[in-house]
N, C-alpha and C. Protein backbone atom coordinates (compact mmCIF):
# COMPACT_ATOMS: atom_id res chain seq x y z
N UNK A 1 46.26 -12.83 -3.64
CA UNK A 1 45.69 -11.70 -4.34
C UNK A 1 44.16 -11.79 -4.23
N UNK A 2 43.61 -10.66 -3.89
CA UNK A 2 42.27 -10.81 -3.92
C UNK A 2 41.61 -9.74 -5.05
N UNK A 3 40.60 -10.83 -5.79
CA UNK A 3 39.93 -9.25 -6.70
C UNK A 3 38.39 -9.56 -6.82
N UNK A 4 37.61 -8.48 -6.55
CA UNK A 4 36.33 -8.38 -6.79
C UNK A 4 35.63 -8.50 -7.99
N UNK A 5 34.84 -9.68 -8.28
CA UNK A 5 34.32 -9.91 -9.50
C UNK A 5 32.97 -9.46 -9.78
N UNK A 6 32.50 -9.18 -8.38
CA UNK A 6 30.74 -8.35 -8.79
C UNK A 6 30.70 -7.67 -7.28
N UNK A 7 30.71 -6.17 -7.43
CA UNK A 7 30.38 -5.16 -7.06
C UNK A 7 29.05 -5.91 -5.90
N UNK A 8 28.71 -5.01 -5.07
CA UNK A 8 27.32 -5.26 -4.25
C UNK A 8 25.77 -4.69 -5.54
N UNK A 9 24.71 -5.03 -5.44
CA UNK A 9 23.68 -4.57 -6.58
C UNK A 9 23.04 -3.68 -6.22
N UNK A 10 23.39 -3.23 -4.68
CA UNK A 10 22.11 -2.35 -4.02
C UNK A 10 23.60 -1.99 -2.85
N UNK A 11 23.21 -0.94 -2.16
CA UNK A 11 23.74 -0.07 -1.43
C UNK A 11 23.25 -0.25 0.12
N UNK A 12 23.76 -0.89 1.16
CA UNK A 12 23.02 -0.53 2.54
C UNK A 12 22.27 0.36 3.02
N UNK A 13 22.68 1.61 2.16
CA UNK A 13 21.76 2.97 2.53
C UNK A 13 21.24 3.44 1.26
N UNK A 14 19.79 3.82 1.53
CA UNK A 14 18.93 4.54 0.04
C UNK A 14 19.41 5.91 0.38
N UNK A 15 19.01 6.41 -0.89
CA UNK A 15 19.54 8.04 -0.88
C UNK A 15 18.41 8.72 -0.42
N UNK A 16 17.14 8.03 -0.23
CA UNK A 16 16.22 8.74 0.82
C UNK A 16 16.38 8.87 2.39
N UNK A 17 17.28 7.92 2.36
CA UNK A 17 17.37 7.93 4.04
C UNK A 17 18.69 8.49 4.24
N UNK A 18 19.44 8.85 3.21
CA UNK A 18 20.52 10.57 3.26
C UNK A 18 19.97 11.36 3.09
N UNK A 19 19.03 11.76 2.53
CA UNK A 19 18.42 12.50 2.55
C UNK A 19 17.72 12.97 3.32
N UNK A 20 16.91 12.28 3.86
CA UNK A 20 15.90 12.13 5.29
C UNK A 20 16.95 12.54 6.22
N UNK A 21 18.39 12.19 6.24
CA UNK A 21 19.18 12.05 7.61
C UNK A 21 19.77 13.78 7.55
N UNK A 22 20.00 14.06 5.93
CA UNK A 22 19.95 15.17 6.10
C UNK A 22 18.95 16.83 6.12
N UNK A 23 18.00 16.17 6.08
CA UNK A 23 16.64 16.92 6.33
C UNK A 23 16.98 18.34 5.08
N UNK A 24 17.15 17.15 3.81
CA UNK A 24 16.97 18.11 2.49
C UNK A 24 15.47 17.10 2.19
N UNK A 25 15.05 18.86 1.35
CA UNK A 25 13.73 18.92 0.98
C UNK A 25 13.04 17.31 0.17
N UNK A 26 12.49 16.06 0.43
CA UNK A 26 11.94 15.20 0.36
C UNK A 26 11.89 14.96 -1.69
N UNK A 27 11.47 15.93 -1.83
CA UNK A 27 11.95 15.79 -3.61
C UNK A 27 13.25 16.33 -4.39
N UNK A 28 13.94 16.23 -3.36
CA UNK A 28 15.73 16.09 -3.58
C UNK A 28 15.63 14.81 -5.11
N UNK A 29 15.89 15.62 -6.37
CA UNK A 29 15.91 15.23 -7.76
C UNK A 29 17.24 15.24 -8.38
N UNK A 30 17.30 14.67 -9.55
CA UNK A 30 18.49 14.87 -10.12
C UNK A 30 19.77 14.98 -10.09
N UNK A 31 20.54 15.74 -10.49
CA UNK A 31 22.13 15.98 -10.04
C UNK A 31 22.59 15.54 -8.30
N UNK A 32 21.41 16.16 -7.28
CA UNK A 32 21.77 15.81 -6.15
C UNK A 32 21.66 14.41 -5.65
N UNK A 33 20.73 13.90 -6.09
CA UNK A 33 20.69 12.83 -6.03
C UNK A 33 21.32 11.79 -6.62
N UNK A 34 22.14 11.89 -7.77
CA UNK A 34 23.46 11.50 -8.00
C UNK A 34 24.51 11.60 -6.83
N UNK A 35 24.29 12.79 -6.62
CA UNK A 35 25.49 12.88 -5.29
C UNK A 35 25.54 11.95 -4.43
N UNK A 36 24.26 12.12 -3.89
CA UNK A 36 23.70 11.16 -2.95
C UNK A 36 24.23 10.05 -3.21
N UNK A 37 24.03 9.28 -4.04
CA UNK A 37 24.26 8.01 -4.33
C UNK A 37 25.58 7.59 -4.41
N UNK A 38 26.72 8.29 -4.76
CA UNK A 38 28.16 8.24 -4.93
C UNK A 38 28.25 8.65 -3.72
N UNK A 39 28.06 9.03 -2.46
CA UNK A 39 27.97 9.72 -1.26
C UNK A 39 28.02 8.50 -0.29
N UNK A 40 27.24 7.48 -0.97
CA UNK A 40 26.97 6.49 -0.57
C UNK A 40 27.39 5.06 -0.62
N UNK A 41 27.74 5.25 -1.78
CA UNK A 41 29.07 4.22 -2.45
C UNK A 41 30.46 4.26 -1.67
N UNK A 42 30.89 5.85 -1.32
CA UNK A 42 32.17 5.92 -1.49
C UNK A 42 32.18 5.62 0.25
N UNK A 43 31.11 5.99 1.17
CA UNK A 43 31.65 5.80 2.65
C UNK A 43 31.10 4.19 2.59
N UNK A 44 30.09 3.20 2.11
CA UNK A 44 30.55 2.08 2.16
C UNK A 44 31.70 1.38 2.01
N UNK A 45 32.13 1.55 0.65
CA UNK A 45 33.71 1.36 0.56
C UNK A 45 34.57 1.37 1.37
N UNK A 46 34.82 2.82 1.90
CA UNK A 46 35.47 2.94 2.88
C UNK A 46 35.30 2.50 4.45
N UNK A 47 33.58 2.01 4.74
CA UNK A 47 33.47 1.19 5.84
C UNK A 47 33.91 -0.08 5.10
N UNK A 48 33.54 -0.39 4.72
CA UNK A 48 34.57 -2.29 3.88
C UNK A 48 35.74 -2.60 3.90
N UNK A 49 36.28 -1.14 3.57
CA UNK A 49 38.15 -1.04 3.71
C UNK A 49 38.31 -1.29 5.35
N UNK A 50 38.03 -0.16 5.80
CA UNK A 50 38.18 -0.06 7.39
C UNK A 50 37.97 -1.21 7.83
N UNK A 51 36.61 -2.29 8.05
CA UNK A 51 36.55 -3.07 8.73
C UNK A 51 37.15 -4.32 7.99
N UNK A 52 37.09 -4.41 6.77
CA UNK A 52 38.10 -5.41 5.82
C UNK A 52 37.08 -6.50 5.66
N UNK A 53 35.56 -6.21 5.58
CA UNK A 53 34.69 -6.85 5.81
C UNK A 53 33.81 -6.68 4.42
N UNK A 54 33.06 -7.71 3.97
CA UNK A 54 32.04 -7.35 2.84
C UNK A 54 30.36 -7.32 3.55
N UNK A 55 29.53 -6.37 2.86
CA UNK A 55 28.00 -5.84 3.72
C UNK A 55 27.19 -6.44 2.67
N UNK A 56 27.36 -6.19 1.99
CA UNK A 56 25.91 -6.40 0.71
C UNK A 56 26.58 -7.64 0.43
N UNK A 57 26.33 -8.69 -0.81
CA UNK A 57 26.59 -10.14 -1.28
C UNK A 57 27.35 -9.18 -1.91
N UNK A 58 28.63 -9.84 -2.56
CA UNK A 58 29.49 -9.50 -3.34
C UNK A 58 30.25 -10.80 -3.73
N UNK A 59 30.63 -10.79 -4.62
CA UNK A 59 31.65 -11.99 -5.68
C UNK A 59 33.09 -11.68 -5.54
N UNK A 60 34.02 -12.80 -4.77
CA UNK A 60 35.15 -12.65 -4.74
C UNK A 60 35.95 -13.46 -4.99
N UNK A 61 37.09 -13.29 -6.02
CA UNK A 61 37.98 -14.38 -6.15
C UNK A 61 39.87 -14.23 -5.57
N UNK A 62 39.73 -15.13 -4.86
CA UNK A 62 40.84 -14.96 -3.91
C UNK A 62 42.00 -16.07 -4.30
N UNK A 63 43.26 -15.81 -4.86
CA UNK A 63 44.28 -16.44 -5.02
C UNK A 63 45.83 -16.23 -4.06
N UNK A 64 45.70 -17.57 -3.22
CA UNK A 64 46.77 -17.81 -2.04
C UNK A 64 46.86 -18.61 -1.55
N UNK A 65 47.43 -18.39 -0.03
CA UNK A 65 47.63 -20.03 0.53
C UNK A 65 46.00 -20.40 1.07
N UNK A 66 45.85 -21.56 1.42
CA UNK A 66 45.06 -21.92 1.59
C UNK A 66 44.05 -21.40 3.67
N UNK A 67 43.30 -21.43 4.17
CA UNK A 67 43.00 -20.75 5.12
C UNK A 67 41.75 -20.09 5.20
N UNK A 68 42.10 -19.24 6.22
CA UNK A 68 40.33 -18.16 6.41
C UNK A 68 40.71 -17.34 5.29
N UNK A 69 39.26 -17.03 4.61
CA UNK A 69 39.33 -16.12 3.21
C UNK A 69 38.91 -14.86 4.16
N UNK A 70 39.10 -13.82 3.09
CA UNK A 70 39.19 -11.90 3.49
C UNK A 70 37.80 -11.72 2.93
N UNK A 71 37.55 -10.32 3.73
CA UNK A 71 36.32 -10.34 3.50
C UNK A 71 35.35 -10.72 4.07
N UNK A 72 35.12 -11.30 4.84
CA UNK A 72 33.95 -11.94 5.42
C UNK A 72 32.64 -11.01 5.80
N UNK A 73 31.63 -11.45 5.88
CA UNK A 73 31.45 -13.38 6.56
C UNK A 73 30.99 -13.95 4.79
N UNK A 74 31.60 -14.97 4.63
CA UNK A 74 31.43 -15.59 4.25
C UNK A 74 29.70 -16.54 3.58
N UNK A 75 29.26 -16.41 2.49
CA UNK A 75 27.87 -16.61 2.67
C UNK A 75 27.94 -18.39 1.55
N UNK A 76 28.92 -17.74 0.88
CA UNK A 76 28.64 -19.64 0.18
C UNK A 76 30.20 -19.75 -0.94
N UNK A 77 31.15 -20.69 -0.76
CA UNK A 77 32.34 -21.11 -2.13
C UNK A 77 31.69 -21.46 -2.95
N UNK A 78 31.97 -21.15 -4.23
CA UNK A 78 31.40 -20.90 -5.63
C UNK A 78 32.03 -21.95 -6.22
N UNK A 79 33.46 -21.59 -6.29
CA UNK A 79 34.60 -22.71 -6.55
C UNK A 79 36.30 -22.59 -5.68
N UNK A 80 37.15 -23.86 -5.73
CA UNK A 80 37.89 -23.79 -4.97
C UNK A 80 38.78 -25.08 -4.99
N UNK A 81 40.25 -24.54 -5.33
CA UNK A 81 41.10 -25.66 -5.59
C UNK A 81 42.25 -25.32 -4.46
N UNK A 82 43.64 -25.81 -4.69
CA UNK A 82 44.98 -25.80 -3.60
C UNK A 82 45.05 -23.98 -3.33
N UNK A 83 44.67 -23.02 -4.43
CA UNK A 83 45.22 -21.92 -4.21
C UNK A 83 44.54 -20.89 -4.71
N UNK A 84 43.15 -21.52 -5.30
CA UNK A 84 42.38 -20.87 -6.07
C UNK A 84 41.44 -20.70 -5.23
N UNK A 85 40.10 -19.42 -4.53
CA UNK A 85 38.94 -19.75 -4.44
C UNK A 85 38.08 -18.33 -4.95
N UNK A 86 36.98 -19.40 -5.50
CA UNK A 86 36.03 -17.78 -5.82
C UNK A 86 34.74 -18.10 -4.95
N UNK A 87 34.07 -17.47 -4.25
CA UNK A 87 33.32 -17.21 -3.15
C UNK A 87 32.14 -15.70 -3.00
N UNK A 88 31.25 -16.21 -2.24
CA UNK A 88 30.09 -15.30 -2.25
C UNK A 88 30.61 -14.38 -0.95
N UNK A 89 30.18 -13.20 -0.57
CA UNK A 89 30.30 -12.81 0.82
C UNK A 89 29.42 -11.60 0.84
N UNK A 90 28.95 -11.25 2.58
CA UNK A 90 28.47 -10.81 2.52
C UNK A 90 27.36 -10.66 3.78
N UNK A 91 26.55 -9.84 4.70
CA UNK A 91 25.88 -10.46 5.13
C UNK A 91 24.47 -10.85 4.57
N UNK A 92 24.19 -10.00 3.73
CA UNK A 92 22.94 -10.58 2.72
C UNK A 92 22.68 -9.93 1.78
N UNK A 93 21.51 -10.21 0.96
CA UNK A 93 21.46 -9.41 0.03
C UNK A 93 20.23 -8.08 -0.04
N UNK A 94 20.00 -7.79 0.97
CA UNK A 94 19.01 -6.56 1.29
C UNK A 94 19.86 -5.33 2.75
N UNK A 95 19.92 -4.52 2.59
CA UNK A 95 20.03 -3.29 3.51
C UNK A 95 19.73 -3.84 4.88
N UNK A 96 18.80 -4.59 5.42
CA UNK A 96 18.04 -4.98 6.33
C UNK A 96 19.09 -6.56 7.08
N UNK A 97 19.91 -6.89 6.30
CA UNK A 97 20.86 -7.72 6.93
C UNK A 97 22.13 -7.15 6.97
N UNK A 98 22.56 -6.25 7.24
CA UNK A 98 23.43 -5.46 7.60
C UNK A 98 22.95 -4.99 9.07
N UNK A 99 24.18 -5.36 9.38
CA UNK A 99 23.82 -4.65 11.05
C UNK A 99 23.86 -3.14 11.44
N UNK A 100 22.66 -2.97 12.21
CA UNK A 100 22.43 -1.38 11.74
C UNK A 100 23.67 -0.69 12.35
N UNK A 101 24.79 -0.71 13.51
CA UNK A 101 25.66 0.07 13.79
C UNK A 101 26.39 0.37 12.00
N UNK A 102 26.55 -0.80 11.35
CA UNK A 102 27.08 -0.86 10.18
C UNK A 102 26.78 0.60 9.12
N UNK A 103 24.83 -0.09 9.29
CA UNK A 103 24.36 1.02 8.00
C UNK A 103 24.48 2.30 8.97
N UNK A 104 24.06 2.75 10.43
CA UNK A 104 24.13 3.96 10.93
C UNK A 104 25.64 4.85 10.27
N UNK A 105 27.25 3.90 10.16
CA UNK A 105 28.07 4.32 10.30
C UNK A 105 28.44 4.95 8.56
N UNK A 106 27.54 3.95 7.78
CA UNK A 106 27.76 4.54 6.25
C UNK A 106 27.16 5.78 6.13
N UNK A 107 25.66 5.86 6.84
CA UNK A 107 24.54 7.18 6.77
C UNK A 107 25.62 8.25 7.20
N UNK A 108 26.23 7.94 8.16
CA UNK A 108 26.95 9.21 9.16
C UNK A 108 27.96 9.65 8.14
N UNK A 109 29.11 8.57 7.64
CA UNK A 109 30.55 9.18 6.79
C UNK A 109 29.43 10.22 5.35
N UNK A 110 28.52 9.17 4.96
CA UNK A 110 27.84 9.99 3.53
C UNK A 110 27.76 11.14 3.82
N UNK A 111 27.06 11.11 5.43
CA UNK A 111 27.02 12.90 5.26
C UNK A 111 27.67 13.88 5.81
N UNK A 112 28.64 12.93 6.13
CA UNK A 112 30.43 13.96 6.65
C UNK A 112 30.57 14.01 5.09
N UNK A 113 30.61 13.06 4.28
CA UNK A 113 31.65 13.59 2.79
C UNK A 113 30.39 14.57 1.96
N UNK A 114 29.47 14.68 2.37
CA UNK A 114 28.35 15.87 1.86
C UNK A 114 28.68 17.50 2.42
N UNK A 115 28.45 16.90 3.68
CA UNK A 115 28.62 18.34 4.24
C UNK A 115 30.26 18.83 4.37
N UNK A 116 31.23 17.74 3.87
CA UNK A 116 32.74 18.51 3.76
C UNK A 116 33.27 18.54 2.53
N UNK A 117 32.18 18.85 1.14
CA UNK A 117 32.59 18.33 0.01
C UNK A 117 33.92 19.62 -0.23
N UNK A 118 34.84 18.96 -1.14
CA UNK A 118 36.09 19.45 -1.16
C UNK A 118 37.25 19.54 -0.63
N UNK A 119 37.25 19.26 0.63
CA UNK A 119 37.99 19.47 2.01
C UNK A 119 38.36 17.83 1.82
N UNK A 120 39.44 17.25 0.95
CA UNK A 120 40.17 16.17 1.36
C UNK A 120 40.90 15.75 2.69
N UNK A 121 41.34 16.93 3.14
CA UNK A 121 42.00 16.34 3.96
C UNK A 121 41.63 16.29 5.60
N UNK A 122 40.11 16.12 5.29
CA UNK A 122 39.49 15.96 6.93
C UNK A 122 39.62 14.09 7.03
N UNK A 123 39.55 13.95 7.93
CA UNK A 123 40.02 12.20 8.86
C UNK A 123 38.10 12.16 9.05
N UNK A 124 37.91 10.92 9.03
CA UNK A 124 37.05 10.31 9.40
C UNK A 124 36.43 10.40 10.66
N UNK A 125 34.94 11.02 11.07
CA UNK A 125 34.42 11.16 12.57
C UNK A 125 34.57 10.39 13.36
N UNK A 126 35.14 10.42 14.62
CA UNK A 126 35.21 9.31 15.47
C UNK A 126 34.00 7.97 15.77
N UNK A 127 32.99 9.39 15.51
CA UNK A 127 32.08 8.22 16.13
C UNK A 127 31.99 7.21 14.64
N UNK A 128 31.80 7.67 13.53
CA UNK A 128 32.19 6.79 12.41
C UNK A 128 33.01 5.16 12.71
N UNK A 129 34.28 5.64 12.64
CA UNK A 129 35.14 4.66 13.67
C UNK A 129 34.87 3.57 15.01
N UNK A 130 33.91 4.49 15.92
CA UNK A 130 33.54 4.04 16.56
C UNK A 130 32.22 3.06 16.44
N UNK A 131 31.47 3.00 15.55
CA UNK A 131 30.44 2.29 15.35
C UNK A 131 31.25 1.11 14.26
N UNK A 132 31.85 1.08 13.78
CA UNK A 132 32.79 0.29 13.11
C UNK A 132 33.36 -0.83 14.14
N UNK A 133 34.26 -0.57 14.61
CA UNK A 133 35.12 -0.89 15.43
C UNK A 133 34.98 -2.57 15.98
N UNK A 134 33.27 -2.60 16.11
CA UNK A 134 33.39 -4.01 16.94
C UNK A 134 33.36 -5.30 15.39
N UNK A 135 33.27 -4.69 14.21
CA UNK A 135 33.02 -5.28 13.30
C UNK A 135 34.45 -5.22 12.76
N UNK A 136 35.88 -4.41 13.06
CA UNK A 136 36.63 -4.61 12.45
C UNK A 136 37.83 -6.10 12.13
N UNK A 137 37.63 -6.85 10.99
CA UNK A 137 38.76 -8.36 11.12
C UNK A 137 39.77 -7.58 11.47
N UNK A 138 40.55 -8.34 12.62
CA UNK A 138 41.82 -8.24 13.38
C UNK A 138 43.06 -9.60 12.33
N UNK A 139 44.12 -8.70 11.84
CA UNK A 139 44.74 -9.63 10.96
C UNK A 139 46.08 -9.98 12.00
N UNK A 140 46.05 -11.40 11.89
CA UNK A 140 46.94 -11.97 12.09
C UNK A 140 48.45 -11.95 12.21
């Protein structure tokens, strides 16, 4: 079982540089900028799911057999017994250690789920996928 004990503290992508990417007006305030930010949350996530990988430092505690832990890469074990481990991951803790195909591919989904707000049932841009792809863990 794996469960997340601390969230990432910062986001790979600022909501200025969704913003910027979407060439809205530079004092983009308030409500939108909420958007922005959940815009931004939700296609990280979903690059994390997809590649099964953690971007920002995040806190994870993982209960199973013993082996390679989920999530990776791996940045430091916290604690860790026969079946127990809780662990750091992540590639760092700034935007800037994330590999940019990574952050390019969050900028891109944020502003597919901007510009398709409502429309659930559109699939993910290829090229999305495609900038993903060399980062995705292959499970066993």
């Amino acid at each position: 079982m794996l469960k997340r004990i601390q969230a990432p503290q910062i986001e790979p992508v600022t909501t200025a540089e969704l913003a910027n990417y979407l060439r809205l007006e530079s004092d983009t305030q308030g409500e939108e900028q909420e958007l922005l930010a959940l815009l931004i949350t939700a296609a990280r996530e979903f690059c994390e799911e997809y590649t099964r990988r953690s971007f920002i430092k995040q806190i994870w505690e993982y209960t199973g057999p013993k082996g390679s832990l989920p999530r990776p890469p791996i940045m430091e074990i916290v604690d860790s017994d026969n079946t127990h481990t809780i662990y750091i991951a992540g590639y760092g803790e700034t935007p800037d250690a994330v590999p940019a195909p990574i952050r390019n591919a969050i900028l891109q989904y944020a502003a597919f789920l901007y510009e398709n707000r409502g429309d659930i049932n559109m699939e993910p841009p290829q090229v999305v996928l495609k900038l993903l792809e060399p980062y995705v863990v292959k499970l066993l």
